[in-house]
PDB file of N, CA and C in Angstrom:
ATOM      1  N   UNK A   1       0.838  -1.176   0.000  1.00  0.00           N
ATOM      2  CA  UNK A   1       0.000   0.000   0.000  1.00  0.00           C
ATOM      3  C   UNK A   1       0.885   1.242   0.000  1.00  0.00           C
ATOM      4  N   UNK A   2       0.877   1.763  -0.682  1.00  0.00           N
ATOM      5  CA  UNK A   2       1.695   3.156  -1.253  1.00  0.00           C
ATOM      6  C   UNK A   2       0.942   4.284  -0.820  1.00  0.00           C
ATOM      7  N   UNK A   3       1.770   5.157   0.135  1.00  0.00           N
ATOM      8  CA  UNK A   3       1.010   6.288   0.798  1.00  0.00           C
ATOM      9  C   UNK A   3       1.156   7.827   0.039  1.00  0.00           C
ATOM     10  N   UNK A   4       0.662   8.533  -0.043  1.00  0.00           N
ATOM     11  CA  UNK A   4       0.688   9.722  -1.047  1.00  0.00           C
ATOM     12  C   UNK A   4       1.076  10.704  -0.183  1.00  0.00           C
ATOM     13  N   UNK A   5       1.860  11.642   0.009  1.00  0.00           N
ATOM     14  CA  UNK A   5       2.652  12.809   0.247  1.00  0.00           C
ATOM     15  C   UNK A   5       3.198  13.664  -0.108  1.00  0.00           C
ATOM     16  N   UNK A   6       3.399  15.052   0.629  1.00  0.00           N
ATOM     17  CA  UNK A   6       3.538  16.188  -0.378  1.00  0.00           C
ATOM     18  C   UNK A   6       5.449  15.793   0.103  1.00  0.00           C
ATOM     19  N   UNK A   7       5.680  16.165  -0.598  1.00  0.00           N
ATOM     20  CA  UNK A   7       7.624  15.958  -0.684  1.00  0.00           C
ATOM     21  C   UNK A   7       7.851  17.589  -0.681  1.00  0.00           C
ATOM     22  N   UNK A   8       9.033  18.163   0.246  1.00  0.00           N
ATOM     23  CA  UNK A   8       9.060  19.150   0.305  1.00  0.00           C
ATOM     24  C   UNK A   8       9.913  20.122  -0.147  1.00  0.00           C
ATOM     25  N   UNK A   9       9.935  21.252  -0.891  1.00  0.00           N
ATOM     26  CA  UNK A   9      10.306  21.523  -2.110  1.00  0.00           C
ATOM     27  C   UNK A   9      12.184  22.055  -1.823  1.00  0.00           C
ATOM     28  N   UNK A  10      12.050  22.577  -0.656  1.00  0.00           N
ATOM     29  CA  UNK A  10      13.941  22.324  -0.097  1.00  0.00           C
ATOM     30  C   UNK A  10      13.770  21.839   0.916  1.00  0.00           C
ATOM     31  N   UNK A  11      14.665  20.970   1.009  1.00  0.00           N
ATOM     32  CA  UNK A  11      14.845  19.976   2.380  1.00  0.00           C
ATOM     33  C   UNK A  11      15.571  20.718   3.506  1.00  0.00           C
ATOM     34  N   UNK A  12      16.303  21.343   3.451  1.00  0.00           N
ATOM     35  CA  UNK A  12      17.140  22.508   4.393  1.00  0.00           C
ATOM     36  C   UNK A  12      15.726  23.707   4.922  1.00  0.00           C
ATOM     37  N   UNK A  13      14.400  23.770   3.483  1.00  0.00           N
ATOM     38  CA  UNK A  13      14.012  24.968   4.580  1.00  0.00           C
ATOM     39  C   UNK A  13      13.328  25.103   5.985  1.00  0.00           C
ATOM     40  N   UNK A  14      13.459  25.934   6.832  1.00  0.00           N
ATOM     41  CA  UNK A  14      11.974  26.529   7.815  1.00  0.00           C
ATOM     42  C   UNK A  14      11.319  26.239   7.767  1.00  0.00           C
ATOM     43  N   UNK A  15      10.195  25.990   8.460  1.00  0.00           N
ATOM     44  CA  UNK A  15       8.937  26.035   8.313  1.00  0.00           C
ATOM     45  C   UNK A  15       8.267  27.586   8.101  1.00  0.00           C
ATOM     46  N   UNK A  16       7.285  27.804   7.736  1.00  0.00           N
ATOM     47  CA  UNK A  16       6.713  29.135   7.299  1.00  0.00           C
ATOM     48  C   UNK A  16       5.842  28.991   8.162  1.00  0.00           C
ATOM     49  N   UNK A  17       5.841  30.635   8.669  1.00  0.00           N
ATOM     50  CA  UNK A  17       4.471  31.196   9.561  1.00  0.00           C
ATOM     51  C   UNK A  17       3.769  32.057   8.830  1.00  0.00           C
ATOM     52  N   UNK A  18       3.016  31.856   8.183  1.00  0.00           N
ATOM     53  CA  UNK A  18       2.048  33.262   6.985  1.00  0.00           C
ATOM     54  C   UNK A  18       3.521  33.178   6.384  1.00  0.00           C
ATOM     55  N   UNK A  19       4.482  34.333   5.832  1.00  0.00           N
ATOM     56  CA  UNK A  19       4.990  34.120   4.881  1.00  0.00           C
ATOM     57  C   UNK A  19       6.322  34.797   5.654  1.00  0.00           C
ATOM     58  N   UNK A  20       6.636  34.837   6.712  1.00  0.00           N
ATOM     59  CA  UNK A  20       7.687  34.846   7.450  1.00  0.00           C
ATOM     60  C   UNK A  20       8.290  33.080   7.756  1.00  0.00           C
ATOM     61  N   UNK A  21       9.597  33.156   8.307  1.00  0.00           N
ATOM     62  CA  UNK A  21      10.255  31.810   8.019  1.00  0.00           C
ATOM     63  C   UNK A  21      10.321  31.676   9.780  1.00  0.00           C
ATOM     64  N   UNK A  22      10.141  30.623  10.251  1.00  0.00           N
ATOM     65  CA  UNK A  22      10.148  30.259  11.457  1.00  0.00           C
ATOM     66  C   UNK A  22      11.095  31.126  12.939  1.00  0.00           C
ATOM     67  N   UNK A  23      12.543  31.396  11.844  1.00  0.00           N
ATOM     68  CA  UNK A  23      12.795  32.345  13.330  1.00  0.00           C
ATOM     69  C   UNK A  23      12.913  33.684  13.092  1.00  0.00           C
ATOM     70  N   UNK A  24      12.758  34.258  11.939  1.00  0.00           N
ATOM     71  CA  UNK A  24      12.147  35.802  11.609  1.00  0.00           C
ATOM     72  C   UNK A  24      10.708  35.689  12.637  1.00  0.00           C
ATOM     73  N   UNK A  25       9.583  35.023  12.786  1.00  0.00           N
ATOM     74  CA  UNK A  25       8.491  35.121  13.281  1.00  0.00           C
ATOM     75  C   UNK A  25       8.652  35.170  14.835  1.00  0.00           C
ATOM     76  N   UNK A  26       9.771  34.383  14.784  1.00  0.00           N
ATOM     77  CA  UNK A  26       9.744  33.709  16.285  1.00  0.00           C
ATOM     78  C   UNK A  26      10.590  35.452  17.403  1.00  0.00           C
ATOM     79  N   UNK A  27      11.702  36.005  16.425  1.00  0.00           N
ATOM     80  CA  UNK A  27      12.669  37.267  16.829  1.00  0.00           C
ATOM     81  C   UNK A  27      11.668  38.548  16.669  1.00  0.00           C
ATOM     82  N   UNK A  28      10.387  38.523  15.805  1.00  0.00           N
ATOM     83  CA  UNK A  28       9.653  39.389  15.622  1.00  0.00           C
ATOM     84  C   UNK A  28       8.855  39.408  16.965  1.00  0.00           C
ATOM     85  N   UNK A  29       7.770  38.416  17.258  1.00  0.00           N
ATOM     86  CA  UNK A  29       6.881  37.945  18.332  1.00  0.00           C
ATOM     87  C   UNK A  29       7.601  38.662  20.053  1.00  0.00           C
ATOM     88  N   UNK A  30       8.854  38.312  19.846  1.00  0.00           N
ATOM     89  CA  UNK A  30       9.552  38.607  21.073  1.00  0.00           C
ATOM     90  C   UNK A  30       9.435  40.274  21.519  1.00  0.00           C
ATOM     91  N   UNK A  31      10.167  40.517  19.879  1.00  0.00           N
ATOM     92  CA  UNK A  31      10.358  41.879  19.958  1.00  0.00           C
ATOM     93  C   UNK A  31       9.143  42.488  20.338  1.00  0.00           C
ATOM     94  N   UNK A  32       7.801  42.263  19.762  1.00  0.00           N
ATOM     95  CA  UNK A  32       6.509  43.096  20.103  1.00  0.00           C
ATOM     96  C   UNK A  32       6.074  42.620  21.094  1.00  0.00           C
ATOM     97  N   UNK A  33       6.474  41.201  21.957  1.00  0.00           N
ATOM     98  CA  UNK A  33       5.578  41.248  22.858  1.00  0.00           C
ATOM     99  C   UNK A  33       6.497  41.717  23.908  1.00  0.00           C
ATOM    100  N   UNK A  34       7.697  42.089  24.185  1.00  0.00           N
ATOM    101  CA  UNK A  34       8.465  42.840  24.937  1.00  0.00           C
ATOM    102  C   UNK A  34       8.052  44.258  24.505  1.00  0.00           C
ATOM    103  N   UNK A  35       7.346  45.386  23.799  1.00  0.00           N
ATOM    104  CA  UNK A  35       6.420  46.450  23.457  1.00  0.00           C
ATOM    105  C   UNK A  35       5.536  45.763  24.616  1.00  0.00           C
ATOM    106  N   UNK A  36       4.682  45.232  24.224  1.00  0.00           N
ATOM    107  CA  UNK A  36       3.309  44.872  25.182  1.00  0.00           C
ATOM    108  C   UNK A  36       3.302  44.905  26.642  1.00  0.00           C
ATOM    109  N   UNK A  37       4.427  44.061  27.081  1.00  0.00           N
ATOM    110  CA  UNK A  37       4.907  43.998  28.252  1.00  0.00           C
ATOM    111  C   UNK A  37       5.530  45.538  29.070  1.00  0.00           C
ATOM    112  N   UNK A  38       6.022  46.277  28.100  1.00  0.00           N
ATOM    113  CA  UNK A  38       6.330  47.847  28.670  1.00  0.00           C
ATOM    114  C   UNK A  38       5.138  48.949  28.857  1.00  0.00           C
ATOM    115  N   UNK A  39       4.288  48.390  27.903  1.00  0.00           N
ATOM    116  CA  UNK A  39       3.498  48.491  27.763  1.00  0.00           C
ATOM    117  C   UNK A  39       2.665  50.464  27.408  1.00  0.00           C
ATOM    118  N   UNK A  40       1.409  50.647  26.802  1.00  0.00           N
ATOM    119  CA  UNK A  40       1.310  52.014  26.698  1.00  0.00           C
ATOM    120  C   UNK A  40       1.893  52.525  24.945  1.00  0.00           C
ATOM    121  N   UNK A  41       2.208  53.559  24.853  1.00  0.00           N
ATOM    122  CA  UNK A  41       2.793  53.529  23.617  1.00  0.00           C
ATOM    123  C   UNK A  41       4.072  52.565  22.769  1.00  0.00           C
ATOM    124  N   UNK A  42       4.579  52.245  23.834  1.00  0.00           N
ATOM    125  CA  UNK A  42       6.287  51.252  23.427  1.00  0.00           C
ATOM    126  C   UNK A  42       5.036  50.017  22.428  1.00  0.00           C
ATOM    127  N   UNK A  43       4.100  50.012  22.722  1.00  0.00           N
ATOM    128  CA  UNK A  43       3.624  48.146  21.970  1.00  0.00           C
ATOM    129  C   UNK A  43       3.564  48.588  20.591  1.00  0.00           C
ATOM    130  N   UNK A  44       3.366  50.411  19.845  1.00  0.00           N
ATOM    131  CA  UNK A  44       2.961  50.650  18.941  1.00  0.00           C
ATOM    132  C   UNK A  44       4.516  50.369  18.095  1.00  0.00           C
ATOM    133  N   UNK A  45       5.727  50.949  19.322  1.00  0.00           N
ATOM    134  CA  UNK A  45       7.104  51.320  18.734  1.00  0.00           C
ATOM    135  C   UNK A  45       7.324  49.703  18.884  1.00  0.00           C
ATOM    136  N   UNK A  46       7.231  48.904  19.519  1.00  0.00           N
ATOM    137  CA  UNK A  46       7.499  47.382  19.173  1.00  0.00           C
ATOM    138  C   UNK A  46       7.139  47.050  18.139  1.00  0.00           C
ATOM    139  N   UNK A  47       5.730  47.203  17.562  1.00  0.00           N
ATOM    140  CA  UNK A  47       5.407  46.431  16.047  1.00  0.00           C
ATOM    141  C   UNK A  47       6.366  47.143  15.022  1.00  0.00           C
ATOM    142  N   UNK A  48       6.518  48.384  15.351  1.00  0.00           N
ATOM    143  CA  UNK A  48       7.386  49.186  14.240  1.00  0.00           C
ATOM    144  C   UNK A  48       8.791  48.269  14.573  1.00  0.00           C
ATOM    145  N   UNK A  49       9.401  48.469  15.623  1.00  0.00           N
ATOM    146  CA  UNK A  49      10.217  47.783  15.846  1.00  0.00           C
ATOM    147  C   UNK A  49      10.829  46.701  15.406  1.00  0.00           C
ATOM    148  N   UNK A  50       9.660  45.581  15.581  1.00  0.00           N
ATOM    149  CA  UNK A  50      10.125  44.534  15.442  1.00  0.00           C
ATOM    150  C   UNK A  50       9.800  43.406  14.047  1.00  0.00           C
ATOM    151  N   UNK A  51       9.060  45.082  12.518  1.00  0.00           N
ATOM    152  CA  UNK A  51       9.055  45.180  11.335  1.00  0.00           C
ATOM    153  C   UNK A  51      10.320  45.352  10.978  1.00  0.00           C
ATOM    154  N   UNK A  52      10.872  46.372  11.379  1.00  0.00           N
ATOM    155  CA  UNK A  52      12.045  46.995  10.783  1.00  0.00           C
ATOM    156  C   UNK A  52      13.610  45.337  11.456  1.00  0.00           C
ATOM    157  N   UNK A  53      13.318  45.047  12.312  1.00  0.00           N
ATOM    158  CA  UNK A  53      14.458  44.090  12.650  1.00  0.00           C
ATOM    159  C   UNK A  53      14.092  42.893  11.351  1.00  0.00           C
ATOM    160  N   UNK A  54      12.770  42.560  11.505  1.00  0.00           N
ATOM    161  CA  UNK A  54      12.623  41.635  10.559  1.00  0.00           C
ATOM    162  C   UNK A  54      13.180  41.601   9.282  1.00  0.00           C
ATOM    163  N   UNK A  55      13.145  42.767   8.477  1.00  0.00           N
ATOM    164  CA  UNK A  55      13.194  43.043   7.364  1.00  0.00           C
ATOM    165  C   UNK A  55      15.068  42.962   7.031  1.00  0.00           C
ATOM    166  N   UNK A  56      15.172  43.387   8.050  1.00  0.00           N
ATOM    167  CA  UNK A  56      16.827  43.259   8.660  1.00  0.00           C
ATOM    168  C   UNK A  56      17.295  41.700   8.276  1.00  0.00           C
ATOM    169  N   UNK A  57      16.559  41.390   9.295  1.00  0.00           N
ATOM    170  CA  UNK A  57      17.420  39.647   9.059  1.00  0.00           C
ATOM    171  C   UNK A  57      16.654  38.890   7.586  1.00  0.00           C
ATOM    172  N   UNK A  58      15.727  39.688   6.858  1.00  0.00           N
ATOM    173  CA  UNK A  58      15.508  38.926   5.733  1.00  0.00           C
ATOM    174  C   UNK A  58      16.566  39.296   4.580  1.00  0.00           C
ATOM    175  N   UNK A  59      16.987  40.651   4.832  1.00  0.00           N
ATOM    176  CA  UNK A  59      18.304  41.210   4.104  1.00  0.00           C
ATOM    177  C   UNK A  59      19.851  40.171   4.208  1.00  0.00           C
ATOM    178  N   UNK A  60      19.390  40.162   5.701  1.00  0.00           N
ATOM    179  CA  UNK A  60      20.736  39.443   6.146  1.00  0.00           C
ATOM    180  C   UNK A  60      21.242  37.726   5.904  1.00  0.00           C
ATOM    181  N   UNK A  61      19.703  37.622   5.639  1.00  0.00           N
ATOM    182  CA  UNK A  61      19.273  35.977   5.155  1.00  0.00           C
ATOM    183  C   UNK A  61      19.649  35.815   4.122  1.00  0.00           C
ATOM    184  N   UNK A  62      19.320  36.690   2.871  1.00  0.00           N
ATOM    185  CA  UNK A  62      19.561  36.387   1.608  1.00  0.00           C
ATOM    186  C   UNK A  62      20.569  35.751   1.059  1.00  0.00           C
ATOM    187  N   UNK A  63      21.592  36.405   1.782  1.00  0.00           N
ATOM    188  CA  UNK A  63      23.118  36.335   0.976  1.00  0.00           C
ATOM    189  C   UNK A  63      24.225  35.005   1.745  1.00  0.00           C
ATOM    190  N   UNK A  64      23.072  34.263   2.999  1.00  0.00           N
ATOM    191  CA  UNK A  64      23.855  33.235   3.990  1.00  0.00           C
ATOM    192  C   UNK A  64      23.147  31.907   3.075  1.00  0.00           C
ATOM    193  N   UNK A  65      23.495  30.695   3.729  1.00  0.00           N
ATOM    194  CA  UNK A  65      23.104  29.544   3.335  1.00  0.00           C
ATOM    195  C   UNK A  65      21.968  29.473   4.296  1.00  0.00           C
ATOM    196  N   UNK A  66      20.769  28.159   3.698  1.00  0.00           N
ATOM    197  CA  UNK A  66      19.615  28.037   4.721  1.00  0.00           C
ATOM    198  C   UNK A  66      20.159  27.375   5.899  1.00  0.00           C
ATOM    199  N   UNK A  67      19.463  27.809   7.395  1.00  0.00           N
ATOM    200  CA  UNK A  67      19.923  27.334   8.261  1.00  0.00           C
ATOM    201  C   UNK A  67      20.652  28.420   9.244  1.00  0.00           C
ATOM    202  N   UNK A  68      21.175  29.303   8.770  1.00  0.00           N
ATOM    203  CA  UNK A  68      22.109  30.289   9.177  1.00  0.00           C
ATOM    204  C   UNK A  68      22.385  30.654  10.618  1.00  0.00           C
ATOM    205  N   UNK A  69      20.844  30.557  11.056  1.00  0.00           N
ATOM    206  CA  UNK A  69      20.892  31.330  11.980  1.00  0.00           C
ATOM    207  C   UNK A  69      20.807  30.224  13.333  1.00  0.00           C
ATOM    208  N   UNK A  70      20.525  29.117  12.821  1.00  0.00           N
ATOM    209  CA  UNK A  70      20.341  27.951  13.991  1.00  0.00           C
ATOM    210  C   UNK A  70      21.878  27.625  14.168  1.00  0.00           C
ATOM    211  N   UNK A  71      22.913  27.648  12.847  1.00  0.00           N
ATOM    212  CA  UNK A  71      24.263  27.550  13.118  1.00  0.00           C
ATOM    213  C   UNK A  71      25.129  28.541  14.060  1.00  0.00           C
ATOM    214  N   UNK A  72      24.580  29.649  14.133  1.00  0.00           N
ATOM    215  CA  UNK A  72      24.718  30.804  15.036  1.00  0.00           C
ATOM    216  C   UNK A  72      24.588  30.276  16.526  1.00  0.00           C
ATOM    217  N   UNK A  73      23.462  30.031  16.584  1.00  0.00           N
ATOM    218  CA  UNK A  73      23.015  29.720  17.618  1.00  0.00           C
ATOM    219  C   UNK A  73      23.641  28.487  18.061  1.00  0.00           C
ATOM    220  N   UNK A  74      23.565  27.221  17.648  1.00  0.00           N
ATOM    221  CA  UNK A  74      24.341  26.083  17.943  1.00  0.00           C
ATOM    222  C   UNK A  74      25.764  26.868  18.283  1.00  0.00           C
ATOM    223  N   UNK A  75      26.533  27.336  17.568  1.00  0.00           N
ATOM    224  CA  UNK A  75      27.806  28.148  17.864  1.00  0.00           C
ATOM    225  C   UNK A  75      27.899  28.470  19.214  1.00  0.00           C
ATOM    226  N   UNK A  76      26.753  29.455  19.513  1.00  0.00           N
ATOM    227  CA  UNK A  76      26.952  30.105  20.842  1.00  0.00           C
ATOM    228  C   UNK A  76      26.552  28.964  21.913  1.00  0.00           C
ATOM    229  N   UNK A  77      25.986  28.081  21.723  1.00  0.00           N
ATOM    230  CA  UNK A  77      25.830  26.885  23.021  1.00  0.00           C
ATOM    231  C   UNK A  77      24.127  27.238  23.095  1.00  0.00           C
ATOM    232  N   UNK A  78      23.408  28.038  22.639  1.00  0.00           N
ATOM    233  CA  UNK A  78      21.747  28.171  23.204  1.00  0.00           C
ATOM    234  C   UNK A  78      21.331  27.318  21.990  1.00  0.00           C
ATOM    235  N   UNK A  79      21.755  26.173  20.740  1.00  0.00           N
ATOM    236  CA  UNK A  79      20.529  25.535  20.584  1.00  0.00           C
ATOM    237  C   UNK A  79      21.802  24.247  20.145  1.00  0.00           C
ATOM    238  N   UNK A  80      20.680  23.048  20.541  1.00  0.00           N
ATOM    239  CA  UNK A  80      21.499  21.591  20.196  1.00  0.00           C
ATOM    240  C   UNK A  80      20.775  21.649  18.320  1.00  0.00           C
ATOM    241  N   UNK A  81      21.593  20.933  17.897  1.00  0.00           N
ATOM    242  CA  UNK A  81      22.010  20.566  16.371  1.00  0.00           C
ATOM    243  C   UNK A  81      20.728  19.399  16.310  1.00  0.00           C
ATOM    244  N   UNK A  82      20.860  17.955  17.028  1.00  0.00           N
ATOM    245  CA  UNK A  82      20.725  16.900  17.133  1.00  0.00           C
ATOM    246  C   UNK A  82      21.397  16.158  18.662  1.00  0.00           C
ATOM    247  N   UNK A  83      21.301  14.777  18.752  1.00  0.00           N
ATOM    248  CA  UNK A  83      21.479  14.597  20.215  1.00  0.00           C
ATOM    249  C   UNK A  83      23.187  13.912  20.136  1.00  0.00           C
ATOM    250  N   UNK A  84      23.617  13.716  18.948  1.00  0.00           N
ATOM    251  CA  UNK A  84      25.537  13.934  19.290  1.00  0.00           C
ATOM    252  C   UNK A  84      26.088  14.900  19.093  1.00  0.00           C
ATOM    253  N   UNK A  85      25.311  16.512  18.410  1.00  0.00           N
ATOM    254  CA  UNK A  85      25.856  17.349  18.648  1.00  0.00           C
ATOM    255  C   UNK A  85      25.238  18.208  19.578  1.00  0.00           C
ATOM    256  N   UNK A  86      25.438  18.089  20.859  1.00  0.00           N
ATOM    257  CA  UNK A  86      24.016  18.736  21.542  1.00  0.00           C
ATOM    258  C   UNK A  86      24.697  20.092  22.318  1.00  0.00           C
ATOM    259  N   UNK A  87      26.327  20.051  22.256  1.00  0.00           N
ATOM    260  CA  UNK A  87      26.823  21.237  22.888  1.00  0.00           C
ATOM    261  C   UNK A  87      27.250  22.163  21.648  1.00  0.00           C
ATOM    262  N   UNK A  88      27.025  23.143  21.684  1.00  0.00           N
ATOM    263  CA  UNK A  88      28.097  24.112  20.360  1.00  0.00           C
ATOM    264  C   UNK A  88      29.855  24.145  21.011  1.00  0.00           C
ATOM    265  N   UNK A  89      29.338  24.795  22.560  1.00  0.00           N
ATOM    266  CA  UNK A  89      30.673  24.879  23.104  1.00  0.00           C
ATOM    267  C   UNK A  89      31.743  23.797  23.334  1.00  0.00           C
ATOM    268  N   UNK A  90      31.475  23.118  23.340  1.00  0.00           N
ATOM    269  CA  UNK A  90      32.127  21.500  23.337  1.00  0.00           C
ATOM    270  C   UNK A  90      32.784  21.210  22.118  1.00  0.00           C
ATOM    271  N   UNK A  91      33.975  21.652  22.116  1.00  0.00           N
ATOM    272  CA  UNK A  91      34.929  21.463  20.801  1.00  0.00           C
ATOM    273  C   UNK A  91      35.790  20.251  20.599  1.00  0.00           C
ATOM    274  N   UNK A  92      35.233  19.308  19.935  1.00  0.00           N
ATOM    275  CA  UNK A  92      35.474  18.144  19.732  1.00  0.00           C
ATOM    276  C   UNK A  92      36.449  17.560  18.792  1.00  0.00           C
ATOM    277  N   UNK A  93      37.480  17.192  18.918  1.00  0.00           N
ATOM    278  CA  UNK A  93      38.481  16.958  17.641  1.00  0.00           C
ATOM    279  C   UNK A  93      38.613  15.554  17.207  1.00  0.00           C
ATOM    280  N   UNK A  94      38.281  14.880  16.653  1.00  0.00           N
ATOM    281  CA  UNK A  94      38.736  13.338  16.032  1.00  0.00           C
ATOM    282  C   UNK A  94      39.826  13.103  15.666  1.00  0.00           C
ATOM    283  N   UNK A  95      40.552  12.486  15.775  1.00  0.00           N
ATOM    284  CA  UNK A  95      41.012  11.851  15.310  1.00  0.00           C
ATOM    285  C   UNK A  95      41.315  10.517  14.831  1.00  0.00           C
TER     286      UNK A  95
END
């Protein structure tokens, strides 16, 4: 029995939120709901805010490979890769 599925058109990308890429949405959300949280006029300068950063890292996206920014992050030690690479800081040499 042969199951039918959509195959996905780059294997490296994001997932999409509306038409932002998973951590553009995720660095945006922060940014405005830290506005919200100050709360009063700052929530209006957060959405502006955290338009203008977006647009930033979609500039900054363009010209990197997909993935970019999770390699960043793995780098700095705040995200695991997978579960044998689960430290960034942990510099591992083979030999």
């Amino acid at each position: 029995m042969s199951t039918r599925g959509t195959m996905p058109r780059h294997i490296d990308s994001q997932p999409q939120f509306f038409w932002w890429e998973m951590d553009e949405f995720l660095v945006g959300f922060f940014i405005f709901g830290l506005g919200i949280i100050i709360g009063r006029w700052v929530s209006l300068l957060g959405i502006v805010a955290a338009l203008v950063v977006i647009s930033m890292m979609k500039r900054w996206k363009e010209g990197e490979l997909d993935g970019g920014v999770q390699h960043i992050a793995y780098a700095a030690g705040v995200y695991s890769i997978n579960p044998v690479y689960a430290d960034g800081l942990k510099r591992d040499f083979w030999q």
